[in-house]
PDB file of N, CA and C in Angstrom:
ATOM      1  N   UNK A   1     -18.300   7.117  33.913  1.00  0.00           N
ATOM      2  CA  UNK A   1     -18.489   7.172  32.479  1.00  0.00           C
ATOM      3  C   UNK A   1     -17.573   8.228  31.847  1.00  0.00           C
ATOM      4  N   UNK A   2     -17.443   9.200  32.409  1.00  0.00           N
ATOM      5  CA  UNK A   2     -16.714  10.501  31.992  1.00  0.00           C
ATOM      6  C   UNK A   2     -15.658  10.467  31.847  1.00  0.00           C
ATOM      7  N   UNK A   3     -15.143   9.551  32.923  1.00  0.00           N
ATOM      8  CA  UNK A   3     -13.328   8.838  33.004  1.00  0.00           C
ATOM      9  C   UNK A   3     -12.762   7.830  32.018  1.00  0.00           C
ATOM     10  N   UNK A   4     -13.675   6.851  31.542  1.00  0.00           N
ATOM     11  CA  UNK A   4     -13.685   5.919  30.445  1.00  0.00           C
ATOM     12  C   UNK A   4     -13.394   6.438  29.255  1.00  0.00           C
ATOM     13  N   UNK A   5     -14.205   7.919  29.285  1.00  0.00           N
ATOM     14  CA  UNK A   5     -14.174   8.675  27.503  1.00  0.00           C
ATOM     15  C   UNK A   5     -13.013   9.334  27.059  1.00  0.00           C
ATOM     16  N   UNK A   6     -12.420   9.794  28.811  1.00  0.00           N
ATOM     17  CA  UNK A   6     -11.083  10.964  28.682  1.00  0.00           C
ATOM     18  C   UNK A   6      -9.687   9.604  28.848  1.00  0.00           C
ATOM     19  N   UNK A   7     -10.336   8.203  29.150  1.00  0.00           N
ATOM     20  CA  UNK A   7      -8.836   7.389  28.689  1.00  0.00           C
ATOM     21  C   UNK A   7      -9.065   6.589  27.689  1.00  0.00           C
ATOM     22  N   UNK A   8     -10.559   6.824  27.101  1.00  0.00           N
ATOM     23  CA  UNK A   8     -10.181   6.270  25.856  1.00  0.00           C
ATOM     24  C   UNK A   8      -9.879   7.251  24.645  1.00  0.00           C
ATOM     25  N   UNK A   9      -9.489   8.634  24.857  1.00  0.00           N
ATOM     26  CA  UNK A   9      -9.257   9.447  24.186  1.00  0.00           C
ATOM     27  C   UNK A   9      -8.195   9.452  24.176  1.00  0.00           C
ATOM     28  N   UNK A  10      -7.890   9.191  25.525  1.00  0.00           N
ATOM     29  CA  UNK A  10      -5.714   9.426  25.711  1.00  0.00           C
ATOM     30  C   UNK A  10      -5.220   8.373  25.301  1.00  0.00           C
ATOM     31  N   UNK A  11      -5.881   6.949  24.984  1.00  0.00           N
ATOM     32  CA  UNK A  11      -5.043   6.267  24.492  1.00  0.00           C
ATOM     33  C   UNK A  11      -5.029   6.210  22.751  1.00  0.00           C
ATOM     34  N   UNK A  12      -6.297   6.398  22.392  1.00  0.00           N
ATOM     35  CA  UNK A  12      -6.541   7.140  20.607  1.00  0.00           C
ATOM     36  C   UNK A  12      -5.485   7.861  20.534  1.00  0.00           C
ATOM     37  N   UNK A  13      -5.527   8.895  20.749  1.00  0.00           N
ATOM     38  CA  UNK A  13      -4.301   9.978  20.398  1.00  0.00           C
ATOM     39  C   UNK A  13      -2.725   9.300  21.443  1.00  0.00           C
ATOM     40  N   UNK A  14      -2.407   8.772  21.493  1.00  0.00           N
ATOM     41  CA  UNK A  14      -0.945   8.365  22.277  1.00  0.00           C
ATOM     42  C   UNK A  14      -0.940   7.073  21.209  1.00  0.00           C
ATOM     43  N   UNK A  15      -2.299   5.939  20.527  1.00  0.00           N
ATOM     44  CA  UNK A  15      -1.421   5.076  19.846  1.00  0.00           C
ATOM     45  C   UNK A  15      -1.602   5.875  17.965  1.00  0.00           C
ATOM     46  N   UNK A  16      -2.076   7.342  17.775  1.00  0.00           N
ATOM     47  CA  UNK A  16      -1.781   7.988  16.485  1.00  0.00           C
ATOM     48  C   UNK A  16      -0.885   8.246  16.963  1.00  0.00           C
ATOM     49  N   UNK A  17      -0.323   8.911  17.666  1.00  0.00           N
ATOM     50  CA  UNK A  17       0.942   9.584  18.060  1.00  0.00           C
ATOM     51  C   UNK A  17       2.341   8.251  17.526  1.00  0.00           C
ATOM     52  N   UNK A  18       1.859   7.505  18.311  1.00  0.00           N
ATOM     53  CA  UNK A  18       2.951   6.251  18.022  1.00  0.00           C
ATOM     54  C   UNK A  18       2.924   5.893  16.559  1.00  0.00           C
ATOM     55  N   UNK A  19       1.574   5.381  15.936  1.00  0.00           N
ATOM     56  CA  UNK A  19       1.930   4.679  14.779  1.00  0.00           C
ATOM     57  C   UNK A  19       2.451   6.005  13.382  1.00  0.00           C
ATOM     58  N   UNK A  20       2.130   7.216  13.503  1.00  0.00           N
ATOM     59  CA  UNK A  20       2.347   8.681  12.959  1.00  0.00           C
ATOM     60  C   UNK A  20       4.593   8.073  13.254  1.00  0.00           C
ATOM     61  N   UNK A  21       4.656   8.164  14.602  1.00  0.00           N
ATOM     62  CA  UNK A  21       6.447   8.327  14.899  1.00  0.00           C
ATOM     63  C   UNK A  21       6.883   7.084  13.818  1.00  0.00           C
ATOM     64  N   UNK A  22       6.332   6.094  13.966  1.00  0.00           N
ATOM     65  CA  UNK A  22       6.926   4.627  13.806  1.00  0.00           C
ATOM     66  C   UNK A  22       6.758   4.484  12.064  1.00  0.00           C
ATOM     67  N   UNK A  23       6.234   5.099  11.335  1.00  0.00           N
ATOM     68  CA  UNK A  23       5.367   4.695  10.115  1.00  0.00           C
ATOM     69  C   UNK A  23       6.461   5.126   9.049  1.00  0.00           C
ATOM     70  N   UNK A  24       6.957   4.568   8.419  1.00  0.00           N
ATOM     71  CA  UNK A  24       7.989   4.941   7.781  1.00  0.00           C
ATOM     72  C   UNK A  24       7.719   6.314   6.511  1.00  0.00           C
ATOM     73  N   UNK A  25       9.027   6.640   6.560  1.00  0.00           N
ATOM     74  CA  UNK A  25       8.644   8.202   6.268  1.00  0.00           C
ATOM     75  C   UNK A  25       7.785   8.421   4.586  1.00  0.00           C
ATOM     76  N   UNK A  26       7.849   7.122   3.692  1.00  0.00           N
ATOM     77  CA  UNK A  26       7.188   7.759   2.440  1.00  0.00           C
ATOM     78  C   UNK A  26       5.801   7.093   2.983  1.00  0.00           C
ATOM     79  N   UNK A  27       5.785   6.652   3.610  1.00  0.00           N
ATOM     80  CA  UNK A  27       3.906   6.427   3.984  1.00  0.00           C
ATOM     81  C   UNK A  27       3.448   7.941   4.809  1.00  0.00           C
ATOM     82  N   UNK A  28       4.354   8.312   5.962  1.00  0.00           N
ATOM     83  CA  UNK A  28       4.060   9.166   6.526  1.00  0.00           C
ATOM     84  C   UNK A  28       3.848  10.460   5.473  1.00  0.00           C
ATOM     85  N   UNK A  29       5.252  10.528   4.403  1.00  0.00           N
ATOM     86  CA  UNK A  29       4.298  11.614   3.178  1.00  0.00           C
ATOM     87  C   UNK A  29       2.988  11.732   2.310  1.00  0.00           C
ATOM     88  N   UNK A  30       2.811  10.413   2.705  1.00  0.00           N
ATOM     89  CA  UNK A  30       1.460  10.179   1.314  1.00  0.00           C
ATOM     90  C   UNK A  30       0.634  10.234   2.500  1.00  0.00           C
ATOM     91  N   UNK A  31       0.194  10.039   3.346  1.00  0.00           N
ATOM     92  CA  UNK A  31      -0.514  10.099   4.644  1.00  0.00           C
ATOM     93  C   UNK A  31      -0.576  12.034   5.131  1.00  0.00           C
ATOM     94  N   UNK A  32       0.007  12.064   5.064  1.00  0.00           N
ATOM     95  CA  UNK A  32       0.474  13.556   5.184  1.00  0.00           C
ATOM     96  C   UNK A  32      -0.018  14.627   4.043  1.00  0.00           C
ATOM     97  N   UNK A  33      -0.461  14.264   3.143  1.00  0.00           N
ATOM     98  CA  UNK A  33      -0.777  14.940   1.294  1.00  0.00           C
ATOM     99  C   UNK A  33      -2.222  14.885   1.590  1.00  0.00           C
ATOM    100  N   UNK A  34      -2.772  13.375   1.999  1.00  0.00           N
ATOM    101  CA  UNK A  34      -4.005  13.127   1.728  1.00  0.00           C
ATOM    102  C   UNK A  34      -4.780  14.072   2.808  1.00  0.00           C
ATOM    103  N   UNK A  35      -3.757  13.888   3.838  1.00  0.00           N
ATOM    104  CA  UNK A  35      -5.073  14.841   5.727  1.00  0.00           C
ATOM    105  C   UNK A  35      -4.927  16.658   4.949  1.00  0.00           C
ATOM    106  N   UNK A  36      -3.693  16.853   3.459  1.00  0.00           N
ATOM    107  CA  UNK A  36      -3.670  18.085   3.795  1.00  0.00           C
ATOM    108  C   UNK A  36      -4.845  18.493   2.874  1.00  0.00           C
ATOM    109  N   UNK A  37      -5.731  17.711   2.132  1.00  0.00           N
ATOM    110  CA  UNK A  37      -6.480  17.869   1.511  1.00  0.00           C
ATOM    111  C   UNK A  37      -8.003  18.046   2.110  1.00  0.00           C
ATOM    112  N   UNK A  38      -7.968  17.552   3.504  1.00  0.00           N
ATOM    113  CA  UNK A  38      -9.084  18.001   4.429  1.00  0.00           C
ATOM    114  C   UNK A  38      -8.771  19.240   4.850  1.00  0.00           C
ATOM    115  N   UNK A  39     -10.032  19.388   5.654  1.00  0.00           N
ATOM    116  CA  UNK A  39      -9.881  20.751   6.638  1.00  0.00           C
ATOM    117  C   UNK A  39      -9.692  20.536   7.715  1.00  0.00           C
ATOM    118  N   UNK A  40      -8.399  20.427   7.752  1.00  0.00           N
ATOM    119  CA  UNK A  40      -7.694  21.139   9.470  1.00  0.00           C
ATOM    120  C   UNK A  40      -7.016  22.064   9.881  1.00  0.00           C
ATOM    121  N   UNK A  41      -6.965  22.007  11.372  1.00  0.00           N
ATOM    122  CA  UNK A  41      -6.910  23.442  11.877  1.00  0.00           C
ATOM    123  C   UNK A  41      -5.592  24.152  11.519  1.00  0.00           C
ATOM    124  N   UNK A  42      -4.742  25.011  11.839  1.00  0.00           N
ATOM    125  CA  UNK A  42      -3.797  25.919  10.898  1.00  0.00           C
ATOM    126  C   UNK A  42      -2.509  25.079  11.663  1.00  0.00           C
ATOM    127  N   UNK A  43      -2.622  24.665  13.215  1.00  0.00           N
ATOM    128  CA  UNK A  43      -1.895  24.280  14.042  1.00  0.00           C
ATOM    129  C   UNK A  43      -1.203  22.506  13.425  1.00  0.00           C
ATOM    130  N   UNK A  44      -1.855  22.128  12.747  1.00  0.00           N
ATOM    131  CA  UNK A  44      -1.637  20.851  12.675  1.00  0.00           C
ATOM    132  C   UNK A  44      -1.596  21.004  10.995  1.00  0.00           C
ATOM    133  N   UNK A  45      -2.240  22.076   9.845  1.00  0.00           N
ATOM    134  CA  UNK A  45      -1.859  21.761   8.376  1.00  0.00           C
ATOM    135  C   UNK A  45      -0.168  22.887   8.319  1.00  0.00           C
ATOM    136  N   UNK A  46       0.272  23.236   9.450  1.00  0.00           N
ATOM    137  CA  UNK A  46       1.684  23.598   9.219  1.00  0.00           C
ATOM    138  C   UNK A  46       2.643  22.431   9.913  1.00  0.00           C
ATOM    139  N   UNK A  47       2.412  21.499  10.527  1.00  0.00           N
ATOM    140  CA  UNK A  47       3.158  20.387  10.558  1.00  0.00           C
ATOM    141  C   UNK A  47       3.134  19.343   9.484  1.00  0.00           C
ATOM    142  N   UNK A  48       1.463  18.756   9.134  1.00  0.00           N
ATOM    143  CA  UNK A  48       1.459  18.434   7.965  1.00  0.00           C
ATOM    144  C   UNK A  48       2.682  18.744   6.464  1.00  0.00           C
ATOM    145  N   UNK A  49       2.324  19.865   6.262  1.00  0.00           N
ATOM    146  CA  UNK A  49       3.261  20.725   5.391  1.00  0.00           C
ATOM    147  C   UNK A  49       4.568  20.244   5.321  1.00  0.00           C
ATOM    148  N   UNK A  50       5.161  20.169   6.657  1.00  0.00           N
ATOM    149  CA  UNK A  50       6.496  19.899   6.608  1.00  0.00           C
ATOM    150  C   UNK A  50       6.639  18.432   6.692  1.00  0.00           C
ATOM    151  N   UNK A  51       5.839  17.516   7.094  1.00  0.00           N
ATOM    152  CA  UNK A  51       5.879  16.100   7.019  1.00  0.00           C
ATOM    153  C   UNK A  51       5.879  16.029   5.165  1.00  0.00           C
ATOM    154  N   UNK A  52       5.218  16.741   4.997  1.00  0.00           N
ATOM    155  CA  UNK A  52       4.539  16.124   3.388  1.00  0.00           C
ATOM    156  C   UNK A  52       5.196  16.753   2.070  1.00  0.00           C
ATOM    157  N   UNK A  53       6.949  17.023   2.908  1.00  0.00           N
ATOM    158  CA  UNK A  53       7.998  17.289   2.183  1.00  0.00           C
ATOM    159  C   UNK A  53       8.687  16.248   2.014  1.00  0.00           C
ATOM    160  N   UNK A  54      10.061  15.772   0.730  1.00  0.00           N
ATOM    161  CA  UNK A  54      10.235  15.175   0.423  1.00  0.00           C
ATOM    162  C   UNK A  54      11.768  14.976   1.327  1.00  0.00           C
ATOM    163  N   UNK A  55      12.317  14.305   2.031  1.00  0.00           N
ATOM    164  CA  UNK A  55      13.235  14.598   3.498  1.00  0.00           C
ATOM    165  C   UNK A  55      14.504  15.124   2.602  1.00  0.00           C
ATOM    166  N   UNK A  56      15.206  15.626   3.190  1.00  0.00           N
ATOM    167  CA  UNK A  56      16.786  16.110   2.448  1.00  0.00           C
ATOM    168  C   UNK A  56      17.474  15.001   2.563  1.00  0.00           C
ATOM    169  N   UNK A  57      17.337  13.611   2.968  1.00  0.00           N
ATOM    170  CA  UNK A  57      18.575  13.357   3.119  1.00  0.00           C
ATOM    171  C   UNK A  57      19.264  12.481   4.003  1.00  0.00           C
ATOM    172  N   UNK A  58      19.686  13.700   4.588  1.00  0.00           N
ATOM    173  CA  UNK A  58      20.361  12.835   6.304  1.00  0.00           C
ATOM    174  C   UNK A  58      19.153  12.492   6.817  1.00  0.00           C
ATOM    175  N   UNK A  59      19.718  11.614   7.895  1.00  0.00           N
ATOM    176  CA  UNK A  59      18.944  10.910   9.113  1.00  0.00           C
ATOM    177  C   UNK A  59      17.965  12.065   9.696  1.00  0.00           C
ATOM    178  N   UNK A  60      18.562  12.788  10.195  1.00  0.00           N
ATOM    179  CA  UNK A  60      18.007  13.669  11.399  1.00  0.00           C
ATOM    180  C   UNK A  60      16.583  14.475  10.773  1.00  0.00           C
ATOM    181  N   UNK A  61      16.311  14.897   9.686  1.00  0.00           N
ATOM    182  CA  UNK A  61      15.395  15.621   9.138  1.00  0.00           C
ATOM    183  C   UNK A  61      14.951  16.787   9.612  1.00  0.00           C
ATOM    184  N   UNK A  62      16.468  17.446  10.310  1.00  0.00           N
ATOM    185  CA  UNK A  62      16.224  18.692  10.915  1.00  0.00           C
ATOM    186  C   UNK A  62      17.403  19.560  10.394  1.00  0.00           C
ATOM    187  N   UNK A  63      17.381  19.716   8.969  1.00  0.00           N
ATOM    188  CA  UNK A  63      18.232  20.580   8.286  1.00  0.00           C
ATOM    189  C   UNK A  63      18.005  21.993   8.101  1.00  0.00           C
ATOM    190  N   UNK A  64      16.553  21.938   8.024  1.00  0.00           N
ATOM    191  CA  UNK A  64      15.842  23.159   8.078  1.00  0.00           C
ATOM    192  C   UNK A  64      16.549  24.178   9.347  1.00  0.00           C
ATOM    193  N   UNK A  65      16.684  23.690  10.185  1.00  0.00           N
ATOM    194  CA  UNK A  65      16.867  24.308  11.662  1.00  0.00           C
ATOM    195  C   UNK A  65      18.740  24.291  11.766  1.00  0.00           C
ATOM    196  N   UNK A  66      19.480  23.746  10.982  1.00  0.00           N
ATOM    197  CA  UNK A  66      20.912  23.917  11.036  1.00  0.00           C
ATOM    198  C   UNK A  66      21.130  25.344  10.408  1.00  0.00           C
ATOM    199  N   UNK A  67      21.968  25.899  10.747  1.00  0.00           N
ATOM    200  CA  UNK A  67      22.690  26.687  10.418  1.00  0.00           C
ATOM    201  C   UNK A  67      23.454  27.029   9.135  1.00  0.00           C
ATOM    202  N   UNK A  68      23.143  28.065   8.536  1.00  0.00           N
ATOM    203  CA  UNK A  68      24.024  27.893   7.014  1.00  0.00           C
ATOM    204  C   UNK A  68      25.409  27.659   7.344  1.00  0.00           C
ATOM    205  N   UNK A  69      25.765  27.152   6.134  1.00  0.00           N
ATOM    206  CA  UNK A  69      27.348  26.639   6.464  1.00  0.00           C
ATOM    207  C   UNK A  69      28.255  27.025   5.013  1.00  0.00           C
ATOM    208  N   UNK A  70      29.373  27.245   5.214  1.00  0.00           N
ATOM    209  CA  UNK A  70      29.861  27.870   4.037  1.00  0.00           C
ATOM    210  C   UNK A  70      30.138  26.872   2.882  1.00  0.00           C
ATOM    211  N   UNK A  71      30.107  26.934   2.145  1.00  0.00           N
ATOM    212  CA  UNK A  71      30.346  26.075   0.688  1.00  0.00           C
ATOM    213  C   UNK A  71      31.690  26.179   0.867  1.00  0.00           C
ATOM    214  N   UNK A  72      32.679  25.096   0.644  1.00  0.00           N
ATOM    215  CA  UNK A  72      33.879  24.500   0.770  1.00  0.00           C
ATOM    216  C   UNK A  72      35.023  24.816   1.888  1.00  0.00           C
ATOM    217  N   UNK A  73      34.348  25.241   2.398  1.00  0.00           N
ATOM    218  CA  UNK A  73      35.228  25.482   4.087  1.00  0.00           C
ATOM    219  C   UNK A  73      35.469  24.235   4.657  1.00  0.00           C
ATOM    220  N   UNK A  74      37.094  24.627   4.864  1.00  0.00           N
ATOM    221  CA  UNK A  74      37.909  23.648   5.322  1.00  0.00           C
ATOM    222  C   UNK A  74      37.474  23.342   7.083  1.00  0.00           C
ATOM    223  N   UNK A  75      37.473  21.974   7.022  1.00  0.00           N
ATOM    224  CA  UNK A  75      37.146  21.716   8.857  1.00  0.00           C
ATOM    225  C   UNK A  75      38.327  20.938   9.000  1.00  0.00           C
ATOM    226  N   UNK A  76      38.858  21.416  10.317  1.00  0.00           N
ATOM    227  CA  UNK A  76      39.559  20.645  11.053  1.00  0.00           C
ATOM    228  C   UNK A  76      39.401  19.593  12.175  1.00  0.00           C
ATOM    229  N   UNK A  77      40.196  18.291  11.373  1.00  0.00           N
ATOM    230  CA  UNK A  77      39.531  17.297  12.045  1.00  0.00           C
ATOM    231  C   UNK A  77      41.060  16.393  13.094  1.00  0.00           C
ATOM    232  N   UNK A  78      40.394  16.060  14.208  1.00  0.00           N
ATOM    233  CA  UNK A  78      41.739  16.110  15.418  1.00  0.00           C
ATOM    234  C   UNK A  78      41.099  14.557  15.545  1.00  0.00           C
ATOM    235  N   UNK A  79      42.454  14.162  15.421  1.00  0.00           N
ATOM    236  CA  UNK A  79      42.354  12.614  16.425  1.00  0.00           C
ATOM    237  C   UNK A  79      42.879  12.534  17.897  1.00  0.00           C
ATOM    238  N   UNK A  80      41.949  11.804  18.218  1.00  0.00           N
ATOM    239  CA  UNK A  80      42.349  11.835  19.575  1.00  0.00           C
ATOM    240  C   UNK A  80      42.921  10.170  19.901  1.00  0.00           C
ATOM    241  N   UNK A  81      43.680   9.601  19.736  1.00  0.00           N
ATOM    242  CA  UNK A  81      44.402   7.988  20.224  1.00  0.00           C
ATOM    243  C   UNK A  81      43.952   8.029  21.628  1.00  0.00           C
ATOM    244  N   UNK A  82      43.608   6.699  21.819  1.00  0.00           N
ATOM    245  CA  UNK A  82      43.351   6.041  22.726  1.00  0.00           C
ATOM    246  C   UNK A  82      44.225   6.063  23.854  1.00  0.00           C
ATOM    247  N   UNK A  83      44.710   6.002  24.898  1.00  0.00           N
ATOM    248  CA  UNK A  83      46.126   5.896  25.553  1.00  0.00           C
ATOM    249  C   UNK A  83      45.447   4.050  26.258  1.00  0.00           C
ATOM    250  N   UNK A  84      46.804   3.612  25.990  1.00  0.00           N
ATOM    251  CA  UNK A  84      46.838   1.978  26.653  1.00  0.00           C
ATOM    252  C   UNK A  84      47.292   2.076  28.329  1.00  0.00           C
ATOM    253  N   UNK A  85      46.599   1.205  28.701  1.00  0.00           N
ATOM    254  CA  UNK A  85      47.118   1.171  30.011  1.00  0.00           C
ATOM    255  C   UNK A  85      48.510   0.460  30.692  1.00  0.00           C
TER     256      UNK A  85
END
């Protein structure tokens, strides 16, 4: 009986886990607004928080964590050609 409760727990939390990854991101914000309006624990309303921001942008949604970068600094960009055989 005890084993039944701890895999039907692991699979509860592994298919939130999934449908949370998969759920496209303005559902995941409005989903994200509404849990921050309950009471949960500090561990999970500081992820909330950052879900239930509005994304910058790019793909990656990890801008927060890049590095400042200088306003109009030149990058150098190298091609590399293919060589034919």
């Amino acid at each position: 009986m005890f084993q039944t409760l701890i895999v039907a727990l692991l699979v509860t939390a592994c298919a939130g886990y999934v449908a949370w990854t998969l759920m496209p991101g303005a559902a995941r914000r409005s989903l994200a607004v509404a849990m921050l309006k309950l009471p949960v624990p500090t561990m999970f309303a500081v992820r909330l928080r950052r879900a239930a921001q509005a994304s910058s942008g790019c793909g990656c949604d990890g801008c927060d964590h890049a590095p400042a970068k200088a306003a109009g600094a030149a990058k150098t960009v190298t091609f590399h050609p293919r060589r034919r055989p």
